[in-house]
Protein backbone atom coordinates (compact mmCIF):
# COMPACT_ATOMS: atom_id res chain seq x y z
CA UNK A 1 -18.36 16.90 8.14
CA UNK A 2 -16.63 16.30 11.35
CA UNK A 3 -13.51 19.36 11.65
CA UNK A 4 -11.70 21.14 9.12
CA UNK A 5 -7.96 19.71 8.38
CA UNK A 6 -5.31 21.56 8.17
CA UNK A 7 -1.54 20.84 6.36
CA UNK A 8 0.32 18.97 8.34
CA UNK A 9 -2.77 17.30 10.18
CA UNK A 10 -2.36 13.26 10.76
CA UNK A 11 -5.25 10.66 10.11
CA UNK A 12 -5.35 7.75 12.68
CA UNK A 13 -7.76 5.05 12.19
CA UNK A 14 -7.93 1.86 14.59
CA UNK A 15 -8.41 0.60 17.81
CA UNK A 16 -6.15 -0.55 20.40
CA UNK A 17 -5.21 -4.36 20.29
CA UNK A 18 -7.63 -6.82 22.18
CA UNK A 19 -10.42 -4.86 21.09
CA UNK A 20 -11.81 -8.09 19.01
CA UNK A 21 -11.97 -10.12 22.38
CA UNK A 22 -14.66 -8.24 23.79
CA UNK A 23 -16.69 -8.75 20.43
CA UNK A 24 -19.48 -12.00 20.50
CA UNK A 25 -18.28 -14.08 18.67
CA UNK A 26 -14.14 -12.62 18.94
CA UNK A 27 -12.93 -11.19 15.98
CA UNK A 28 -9.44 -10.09 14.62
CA UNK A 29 -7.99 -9.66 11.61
CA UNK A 30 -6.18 -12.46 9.93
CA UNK A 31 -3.34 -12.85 7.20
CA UNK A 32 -4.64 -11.77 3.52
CA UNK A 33 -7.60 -9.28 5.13
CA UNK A 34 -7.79 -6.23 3.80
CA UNK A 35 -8.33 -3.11 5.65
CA UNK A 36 -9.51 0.23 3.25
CA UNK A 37 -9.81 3.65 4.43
CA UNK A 38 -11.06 6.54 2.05
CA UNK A 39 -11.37 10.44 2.66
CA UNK A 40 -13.69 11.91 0.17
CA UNK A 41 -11.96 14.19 -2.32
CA UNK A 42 -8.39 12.96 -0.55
CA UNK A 43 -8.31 9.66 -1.87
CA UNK A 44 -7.80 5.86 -0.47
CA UNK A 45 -5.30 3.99 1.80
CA UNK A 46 -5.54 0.00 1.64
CA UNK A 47 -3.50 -1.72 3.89
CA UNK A 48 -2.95 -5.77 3.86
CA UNK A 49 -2.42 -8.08 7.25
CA UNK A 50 0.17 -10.40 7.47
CA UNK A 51 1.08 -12.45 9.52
CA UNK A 52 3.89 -11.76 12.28
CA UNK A 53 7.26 -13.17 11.29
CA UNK A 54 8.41 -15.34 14.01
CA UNK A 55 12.28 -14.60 14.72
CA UNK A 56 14.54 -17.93 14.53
């Protein structure tokens, strides 16, 4: 609907980080949230946050 892809093309979704703070109320993603992404006829991504590990 949008362009035409061609092989070899690369799908970015997102936004920069901080993006939530500007929202009213904030928002960001948290652990266990899941993000989905589908392209018609291509298929589905689904991606799961988790938290940061913290390095000891």
């Amino acid at each position: 609907r949008h362009c035409t892809l061609e092989p070899g093309d690369l799908i970015f979704t997102g936004t920069p980080s901080g993006v939530g703070s500007t929202r009213n109320p904030r928002r960001y993603l948290r652990a266990d949230e899941e993000i989905v992404s589908t392209i018609e006829r291509i298929g589905t991504l689904r991606n799961r946050c988790v938290s940061e590990a913290v390095e000891r």
